[in-house]
N, C-alpha and C. Protein backbone atom coordinates (compact mmCIF):
# COMPACT_ATOMS: atom_id res chain seq x y z
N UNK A 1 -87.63 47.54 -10.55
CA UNK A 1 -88.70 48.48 -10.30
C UNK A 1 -88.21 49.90 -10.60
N UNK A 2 -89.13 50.87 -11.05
CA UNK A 2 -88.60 52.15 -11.41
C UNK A 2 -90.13 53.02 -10.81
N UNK A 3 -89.48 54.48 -10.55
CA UNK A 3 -90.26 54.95 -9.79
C UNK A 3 -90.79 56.32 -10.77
N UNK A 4 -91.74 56.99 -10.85
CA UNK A 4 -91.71 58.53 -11.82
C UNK A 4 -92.44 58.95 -10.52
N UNK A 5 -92.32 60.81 -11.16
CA UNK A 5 -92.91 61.48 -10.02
C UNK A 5 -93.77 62.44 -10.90
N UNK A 6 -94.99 62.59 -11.46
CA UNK A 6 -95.65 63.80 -12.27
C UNK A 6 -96.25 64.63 -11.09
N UNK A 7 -96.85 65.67 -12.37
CA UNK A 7 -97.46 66.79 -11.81
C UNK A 7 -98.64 67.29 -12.56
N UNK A 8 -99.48 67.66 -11.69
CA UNK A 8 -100.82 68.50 -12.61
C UNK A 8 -101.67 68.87 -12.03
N UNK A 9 -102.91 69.90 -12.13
CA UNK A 9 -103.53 70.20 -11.84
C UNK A 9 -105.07 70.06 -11.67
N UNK A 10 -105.90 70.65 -10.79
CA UNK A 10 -107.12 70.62 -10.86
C UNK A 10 -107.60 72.28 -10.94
N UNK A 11 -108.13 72.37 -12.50
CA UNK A 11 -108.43 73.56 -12.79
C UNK A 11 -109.40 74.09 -12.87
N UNK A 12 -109.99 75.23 -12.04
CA UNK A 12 -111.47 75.69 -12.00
C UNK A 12 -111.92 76.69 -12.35
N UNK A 13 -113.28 77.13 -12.67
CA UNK A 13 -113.30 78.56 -12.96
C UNK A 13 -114.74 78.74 -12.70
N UNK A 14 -114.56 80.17 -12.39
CA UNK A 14 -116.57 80.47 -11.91
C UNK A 14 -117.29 81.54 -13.50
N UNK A 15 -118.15 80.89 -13.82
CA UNK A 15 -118.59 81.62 -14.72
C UNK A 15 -119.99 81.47 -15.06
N UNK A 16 -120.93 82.76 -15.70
CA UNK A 16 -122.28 82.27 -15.46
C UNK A 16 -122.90 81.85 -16.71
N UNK A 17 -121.99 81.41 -17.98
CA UNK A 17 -122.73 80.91 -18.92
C UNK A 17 -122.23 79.85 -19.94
N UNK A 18 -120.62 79.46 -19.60
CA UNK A 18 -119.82 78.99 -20.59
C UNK A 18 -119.63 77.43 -19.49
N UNK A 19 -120.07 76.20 -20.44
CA UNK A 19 -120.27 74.89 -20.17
C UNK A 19 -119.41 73.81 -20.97
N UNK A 20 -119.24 72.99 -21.22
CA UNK A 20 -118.91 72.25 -22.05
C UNK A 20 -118.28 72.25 -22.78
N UNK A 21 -117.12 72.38 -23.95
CA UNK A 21 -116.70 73.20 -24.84
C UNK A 21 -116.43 74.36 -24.88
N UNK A 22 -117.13 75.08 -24.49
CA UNK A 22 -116.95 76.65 -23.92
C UNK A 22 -118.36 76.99 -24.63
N UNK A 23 -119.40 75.96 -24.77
CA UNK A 23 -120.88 76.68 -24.91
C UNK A 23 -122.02 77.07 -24.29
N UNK A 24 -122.62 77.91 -24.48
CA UNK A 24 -124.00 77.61 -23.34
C UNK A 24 -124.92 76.47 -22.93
N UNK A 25 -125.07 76.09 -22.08
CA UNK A 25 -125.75 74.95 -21.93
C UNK A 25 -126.92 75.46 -20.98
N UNK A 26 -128.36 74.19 -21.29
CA UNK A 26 -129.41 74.55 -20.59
C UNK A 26 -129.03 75.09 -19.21
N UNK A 27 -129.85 75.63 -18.44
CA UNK A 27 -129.49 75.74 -17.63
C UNK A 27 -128.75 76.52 -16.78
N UNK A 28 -128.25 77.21 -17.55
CA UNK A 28 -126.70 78.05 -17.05
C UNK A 28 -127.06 79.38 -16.85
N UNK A 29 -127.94 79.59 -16.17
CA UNK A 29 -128.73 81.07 -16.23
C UNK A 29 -127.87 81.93 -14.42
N UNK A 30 -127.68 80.35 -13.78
CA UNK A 30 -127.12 81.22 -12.29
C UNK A 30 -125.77 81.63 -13.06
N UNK A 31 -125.74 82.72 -11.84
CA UNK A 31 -124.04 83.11 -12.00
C UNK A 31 -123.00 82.62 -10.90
N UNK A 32 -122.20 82.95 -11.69
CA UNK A 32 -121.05 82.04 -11.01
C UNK A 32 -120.68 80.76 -10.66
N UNK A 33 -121.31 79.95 -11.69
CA UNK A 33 -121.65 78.46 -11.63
C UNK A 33 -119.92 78.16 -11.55
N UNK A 34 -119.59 77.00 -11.04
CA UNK A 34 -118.11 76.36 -11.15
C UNK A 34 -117.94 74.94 -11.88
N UNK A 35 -117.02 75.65 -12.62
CA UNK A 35 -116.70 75.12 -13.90
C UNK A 35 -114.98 74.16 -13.50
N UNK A 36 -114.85 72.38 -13.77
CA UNK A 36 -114.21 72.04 -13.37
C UNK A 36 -113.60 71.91 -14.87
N UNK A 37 -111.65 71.58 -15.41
CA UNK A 37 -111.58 71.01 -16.52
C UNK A 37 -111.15 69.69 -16.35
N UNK A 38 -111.60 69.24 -17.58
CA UNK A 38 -110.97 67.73 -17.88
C UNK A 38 -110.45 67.30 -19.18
N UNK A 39 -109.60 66.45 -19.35
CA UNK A 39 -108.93 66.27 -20.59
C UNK A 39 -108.93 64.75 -20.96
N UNK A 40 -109.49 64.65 -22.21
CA UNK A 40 -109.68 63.53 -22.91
C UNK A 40 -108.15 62.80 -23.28
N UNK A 41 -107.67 61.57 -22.63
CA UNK A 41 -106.50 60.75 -23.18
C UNK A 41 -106.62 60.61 -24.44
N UNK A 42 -105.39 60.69 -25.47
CA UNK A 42 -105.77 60.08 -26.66
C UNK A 42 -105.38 58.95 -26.90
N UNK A 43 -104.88 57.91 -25.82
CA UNK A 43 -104.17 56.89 -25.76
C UNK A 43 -105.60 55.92 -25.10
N UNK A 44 -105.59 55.87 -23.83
CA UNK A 44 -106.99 55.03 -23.38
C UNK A 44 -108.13 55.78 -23.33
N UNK A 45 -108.51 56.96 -23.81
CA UNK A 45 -109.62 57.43 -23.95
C UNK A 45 -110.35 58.22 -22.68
N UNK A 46 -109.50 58.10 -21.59
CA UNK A 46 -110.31 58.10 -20.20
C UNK A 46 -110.28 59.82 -20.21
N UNK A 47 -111.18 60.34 -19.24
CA UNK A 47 -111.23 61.99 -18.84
C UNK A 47 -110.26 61.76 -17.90
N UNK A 48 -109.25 62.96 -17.71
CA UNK A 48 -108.50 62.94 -16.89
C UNK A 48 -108.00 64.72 -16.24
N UNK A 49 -107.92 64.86 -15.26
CA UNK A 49 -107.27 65.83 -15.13
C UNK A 49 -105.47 65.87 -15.55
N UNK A 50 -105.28 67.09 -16.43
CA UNK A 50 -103.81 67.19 -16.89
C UNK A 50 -102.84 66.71 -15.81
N UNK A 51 -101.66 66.33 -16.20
CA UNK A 51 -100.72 66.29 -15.47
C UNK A 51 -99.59 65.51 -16.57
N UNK A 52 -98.47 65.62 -15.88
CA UNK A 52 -97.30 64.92 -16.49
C UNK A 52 -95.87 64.96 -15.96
N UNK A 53 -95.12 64.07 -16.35
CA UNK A 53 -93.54 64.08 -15.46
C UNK A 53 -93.12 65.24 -15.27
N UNK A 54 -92.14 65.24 -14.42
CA UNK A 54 -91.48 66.08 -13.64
C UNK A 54 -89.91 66.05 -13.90
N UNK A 55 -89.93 67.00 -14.65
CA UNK A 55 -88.42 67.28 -15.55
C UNK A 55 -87.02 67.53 -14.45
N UNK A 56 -86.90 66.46 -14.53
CA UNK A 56 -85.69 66.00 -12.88
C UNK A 56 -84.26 66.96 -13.20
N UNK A 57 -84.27 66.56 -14.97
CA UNK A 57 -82.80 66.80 -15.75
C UNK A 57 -82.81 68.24 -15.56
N UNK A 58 -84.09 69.28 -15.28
CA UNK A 58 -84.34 70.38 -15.46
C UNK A 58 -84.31 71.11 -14.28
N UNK A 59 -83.79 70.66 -13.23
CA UNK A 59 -84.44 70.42 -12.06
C UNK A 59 -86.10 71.34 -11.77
N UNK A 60 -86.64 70.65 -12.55
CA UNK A 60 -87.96 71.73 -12.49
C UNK A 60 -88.94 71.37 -11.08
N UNK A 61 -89.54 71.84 -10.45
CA UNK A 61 -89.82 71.70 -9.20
C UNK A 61 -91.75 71.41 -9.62
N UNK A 62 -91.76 70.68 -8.18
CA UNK A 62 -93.39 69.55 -8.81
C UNK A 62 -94.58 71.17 -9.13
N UNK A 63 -94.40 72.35 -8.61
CA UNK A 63 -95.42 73.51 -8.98
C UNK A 63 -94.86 73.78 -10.75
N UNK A 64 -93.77 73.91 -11.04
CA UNK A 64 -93.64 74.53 -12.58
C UNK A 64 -94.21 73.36 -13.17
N UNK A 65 -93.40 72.09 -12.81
CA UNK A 65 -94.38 70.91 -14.11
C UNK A 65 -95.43 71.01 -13.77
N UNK A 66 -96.66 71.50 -13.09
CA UNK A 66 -98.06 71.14 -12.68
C UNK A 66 -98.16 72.40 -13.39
N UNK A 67 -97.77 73.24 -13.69
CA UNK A 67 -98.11 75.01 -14.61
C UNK A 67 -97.93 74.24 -16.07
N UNK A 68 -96.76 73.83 -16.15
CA UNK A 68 -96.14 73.81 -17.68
C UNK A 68 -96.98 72.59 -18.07
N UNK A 69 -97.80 71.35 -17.55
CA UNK A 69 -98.23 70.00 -18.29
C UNK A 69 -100.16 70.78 -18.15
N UNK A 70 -100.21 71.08 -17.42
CA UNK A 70 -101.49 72.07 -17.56
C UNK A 70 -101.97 72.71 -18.48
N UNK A 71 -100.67 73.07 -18.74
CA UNK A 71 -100.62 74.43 -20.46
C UNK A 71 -100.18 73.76 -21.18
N UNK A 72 -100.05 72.60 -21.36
CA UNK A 72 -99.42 71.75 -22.46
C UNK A 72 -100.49 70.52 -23.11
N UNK A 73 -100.77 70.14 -21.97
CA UNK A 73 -102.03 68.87 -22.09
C UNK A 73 -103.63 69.88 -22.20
N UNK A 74 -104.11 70.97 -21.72
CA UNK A 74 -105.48 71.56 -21.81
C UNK A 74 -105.39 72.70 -22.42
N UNK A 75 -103.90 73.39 -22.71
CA UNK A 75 -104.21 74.70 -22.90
C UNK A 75 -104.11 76.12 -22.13
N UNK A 76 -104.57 75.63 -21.30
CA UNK A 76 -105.26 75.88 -19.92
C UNK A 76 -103.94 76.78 -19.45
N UNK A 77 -104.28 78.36 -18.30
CA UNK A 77 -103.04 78.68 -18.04
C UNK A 77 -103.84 78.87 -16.50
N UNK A 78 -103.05 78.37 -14.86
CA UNK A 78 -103.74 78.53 -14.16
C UNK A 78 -102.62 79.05 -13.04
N UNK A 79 -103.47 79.23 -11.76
CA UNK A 79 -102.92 79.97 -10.71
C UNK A 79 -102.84 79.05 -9.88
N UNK A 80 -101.33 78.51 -9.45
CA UNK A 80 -101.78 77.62 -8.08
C UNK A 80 -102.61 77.91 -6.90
N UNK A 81 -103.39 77.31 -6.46
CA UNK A 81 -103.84 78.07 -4.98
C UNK A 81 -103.49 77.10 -3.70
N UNK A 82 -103.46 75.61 -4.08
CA UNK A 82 -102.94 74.78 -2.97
C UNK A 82 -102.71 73.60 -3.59
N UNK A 83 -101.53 73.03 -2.99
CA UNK A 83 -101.13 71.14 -3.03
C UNK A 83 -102.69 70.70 -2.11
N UNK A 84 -102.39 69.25 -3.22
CA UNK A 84 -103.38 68.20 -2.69
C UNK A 84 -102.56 67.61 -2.24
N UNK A 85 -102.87 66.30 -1.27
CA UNK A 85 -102.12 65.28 -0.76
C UNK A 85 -101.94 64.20 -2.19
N UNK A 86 -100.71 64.08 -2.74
CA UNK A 86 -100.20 62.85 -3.94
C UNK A 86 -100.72 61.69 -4.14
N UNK A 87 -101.28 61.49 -5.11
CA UNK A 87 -101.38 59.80 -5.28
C UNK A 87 -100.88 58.93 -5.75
N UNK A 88 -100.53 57.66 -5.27
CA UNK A 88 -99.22 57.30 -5.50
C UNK A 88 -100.30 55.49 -5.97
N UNK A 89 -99.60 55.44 -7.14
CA UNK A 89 -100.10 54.17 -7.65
C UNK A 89 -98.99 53.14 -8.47
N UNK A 90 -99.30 51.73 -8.96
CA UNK A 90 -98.21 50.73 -9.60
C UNK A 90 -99.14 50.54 -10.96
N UNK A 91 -98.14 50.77 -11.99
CA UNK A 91 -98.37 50.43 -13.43
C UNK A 91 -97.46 48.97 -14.23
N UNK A 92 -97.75 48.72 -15.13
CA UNK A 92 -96.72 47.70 -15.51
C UNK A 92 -96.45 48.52 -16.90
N UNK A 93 -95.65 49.00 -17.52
CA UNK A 93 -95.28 49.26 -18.94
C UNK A 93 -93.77 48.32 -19.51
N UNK A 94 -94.23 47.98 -20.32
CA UNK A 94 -93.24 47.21 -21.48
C UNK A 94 -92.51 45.96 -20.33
N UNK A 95 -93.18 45.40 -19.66
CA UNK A 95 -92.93 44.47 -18.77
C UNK A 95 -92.65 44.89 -17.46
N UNK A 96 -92.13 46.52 -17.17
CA UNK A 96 -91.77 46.78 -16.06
C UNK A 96 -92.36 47.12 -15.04
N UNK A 97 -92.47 47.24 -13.72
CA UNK A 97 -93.25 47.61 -12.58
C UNK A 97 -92.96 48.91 -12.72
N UNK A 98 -93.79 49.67 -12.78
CA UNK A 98 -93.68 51.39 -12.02
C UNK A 98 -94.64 51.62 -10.58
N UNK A 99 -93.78 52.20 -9.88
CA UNK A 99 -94.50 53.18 -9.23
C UNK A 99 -94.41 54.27 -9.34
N UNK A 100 -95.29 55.12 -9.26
CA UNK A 100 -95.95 56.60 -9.85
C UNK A 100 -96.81 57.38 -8.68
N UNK A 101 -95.73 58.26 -8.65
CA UNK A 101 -96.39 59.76 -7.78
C UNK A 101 -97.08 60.65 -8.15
N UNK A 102 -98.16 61.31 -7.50
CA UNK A 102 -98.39 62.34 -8.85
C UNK A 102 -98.89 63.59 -7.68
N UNK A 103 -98.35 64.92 -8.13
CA UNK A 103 -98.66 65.67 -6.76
C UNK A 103 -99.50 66.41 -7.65
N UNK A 104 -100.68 66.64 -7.31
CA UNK A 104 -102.07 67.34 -7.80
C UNK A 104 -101.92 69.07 -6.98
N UNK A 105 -102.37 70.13 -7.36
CA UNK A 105 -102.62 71.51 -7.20
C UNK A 105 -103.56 71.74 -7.59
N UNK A 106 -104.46 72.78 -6.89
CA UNK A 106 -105.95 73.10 -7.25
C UNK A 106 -105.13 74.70 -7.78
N UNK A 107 -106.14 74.68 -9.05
CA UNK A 107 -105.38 75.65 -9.61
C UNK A 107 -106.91 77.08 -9.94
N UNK A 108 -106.67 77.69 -10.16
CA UNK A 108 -107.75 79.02 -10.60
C UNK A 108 -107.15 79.21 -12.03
N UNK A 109 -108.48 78.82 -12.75
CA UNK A 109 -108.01 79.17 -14.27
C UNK A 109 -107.48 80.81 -14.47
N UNK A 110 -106.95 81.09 -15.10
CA UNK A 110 -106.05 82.67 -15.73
C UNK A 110 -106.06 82.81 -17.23
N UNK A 111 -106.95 81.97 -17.80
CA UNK A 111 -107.34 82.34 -19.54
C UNK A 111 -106.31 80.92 -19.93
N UNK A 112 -106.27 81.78 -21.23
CA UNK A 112 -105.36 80.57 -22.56
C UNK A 112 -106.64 79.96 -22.96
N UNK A 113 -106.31 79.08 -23.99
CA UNK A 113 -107.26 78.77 -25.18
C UNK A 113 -107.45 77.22 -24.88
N UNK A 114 -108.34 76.64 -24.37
CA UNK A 114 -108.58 74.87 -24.20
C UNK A 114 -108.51 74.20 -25.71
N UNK A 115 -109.01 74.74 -26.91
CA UNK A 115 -108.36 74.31 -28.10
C UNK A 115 -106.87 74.25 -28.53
N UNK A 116 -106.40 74.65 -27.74
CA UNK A 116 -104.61 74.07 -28.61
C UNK A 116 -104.32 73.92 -26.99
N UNK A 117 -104.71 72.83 -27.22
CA UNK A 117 -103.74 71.50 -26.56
C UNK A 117 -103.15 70.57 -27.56
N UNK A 118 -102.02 69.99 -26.70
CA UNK A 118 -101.03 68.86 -27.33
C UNK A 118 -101.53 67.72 -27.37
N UNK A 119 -100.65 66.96 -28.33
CA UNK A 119 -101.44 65.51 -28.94
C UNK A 119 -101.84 64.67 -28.10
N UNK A 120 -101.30 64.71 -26.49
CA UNK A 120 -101.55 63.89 -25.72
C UNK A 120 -102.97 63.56 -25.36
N UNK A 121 -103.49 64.55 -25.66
CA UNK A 121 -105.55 64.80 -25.28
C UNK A 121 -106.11 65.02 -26.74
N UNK A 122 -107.06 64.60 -26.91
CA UNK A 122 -108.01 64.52 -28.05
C UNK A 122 -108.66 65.50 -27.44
N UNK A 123 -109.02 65.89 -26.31
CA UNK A 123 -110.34 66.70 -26.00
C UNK A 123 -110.16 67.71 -24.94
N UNK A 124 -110.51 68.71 -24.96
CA UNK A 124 -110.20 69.25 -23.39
C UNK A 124 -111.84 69.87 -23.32
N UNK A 125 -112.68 69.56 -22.15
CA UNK A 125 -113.58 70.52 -21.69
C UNK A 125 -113.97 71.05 -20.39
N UNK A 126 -114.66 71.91 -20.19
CA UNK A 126 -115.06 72.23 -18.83
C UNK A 126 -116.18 71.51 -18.72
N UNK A 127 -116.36 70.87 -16.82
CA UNK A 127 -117.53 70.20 -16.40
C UNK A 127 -118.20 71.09 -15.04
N UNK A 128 -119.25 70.50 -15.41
CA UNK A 128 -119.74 71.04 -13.89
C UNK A 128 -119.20 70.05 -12.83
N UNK A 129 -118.93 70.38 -11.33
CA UNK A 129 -118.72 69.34 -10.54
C UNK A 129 -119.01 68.16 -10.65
N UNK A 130 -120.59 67.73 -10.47
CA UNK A 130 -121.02 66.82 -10.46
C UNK A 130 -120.88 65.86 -11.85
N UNK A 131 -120.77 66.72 -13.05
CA UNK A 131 -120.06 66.02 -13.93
C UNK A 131 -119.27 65.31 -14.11
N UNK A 132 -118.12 66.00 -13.79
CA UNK A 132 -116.53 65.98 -13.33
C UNK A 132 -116.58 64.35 -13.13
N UNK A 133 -117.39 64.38 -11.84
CA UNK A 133 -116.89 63.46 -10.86
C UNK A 133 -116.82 62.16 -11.80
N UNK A 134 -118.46 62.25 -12.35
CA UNK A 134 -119.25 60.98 -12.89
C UNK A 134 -117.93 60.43 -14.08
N UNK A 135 -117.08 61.77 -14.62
CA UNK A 135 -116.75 61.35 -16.26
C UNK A 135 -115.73 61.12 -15.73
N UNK A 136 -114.38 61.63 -14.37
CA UNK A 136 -113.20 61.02 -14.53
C UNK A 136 -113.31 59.68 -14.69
N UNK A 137 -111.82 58.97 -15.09
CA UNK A 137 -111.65 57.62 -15.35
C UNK A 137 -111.07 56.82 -14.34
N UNK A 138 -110.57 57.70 -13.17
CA UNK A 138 -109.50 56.56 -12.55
C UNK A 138 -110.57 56.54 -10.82
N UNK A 139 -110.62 55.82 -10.45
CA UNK A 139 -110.89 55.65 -9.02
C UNK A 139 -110.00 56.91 -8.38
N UNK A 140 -108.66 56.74 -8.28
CA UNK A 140 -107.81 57.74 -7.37
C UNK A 140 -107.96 59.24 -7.87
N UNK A 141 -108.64 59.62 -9.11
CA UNK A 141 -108.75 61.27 -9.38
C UNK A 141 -110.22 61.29 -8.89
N UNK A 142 -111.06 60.41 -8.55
CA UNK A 142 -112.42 61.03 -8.07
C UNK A 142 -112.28 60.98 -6.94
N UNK A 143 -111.15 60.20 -6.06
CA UNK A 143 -111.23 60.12 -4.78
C UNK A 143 -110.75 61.91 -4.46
N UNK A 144 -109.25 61.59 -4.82
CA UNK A 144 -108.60 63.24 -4.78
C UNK A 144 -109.61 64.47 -4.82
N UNK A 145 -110.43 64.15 -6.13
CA UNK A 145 -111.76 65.34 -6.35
C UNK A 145 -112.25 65.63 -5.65
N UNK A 146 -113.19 64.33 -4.97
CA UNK A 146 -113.77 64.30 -3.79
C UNK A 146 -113.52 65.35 -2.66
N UNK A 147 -112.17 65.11 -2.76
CA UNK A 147 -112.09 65.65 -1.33
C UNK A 147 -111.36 67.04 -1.30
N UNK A 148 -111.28 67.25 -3.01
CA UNK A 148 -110.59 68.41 -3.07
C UNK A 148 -111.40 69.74 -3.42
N UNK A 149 -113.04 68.79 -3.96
CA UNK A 149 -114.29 70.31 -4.27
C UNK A 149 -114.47 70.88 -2.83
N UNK A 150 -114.72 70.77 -1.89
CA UNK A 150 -114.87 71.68 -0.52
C UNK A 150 -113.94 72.89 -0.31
N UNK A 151 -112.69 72.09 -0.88
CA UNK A 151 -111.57 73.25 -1.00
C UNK A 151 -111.88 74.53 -1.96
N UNK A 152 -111.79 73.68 -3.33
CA UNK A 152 -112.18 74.43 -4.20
C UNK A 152 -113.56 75.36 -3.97
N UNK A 153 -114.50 75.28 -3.42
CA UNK A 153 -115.63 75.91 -3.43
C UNK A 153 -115.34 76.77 -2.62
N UNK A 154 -114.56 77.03 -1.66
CA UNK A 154 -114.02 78.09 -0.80
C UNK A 154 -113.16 79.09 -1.42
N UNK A 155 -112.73 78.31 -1.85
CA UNK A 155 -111.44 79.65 -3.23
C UNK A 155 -112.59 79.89 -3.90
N UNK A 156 -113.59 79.42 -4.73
CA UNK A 156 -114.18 80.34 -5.57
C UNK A 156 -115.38 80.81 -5.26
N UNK A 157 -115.25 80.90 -3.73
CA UNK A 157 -116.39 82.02 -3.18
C UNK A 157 -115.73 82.46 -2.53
N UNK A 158 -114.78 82.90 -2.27
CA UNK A 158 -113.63 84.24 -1.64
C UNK A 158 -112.99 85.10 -2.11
């Protein structure tokens, strides 16, 4: 059995006209609408919020890999504002058991460009919440979501 530990974020932003891609969409007339991101796998296809290992050799600590796979997988450059509680799940790759940590941060977007992201994502866009929820892929990132928009809606009305 072998164990990994990643990192990544949940990145938000309040804005009153930029949707999808970064276009206007019907609708978008309130201000300060909140804008969640998500990133297209280019491997299983699923929406996912960024994240990725945790550079041990580096001793890089679980907040820099959740900055640096953020800006690497979306583009995206963000502000931590709080740890989520980790989700911890079992994979099988190339015959082997993994278990896999992954410590999530709600982050406040700070600019950078969602078009140059790395090969790992085919796609990066912003959703509305209720979007969000519908398009992640995994059971355990909508649960996390779940319980992490209340949070988020407090940071981006303060």
């Amino acid at each position: 059995m072998k164990f990994e530990f990643s990192a990544g974020g949940i990145v938000y932003k309040k804005d009153p006209s930029t949707g999808s891609a970064g276009s206007p969409q019907a609708g978008s007339g309130q201000e300060d609408k909140l804008w969640i991101l998500l990133a297209k796998h280019s491997h299983h296809k699923g929406w996912v919020f960024p994240k990725g290992l945790i550079d041990h050799d580096k001793k890089e600590t679980k907040e820099q890999a959740a900055l640096r796979e953020v800006k690497e997988e979306s583009g995206a450059d963000g502000v931590i504002e709080k740890a989520l509680e980790p989700i911890t799940y079992w994979y099988v790759w190339e015959k082997e058991r993994i278990e896999k940590t992954v410590y999530y941060f709600i982050m406040k977007y700070n600019g950078g460009d969602i078009t140059e992201h790395d090969f790992e994502m085919e796609d990066v866009r912003w959703f509305t919440p209720e979007k969000a929820l519908e398009t992640l892929a995994h059971k355990g990132e909508k649960d996390l979501f779940k319980k992490a928009l209340p949070i988020i809606k407090r940071f981006a009305n303060s």
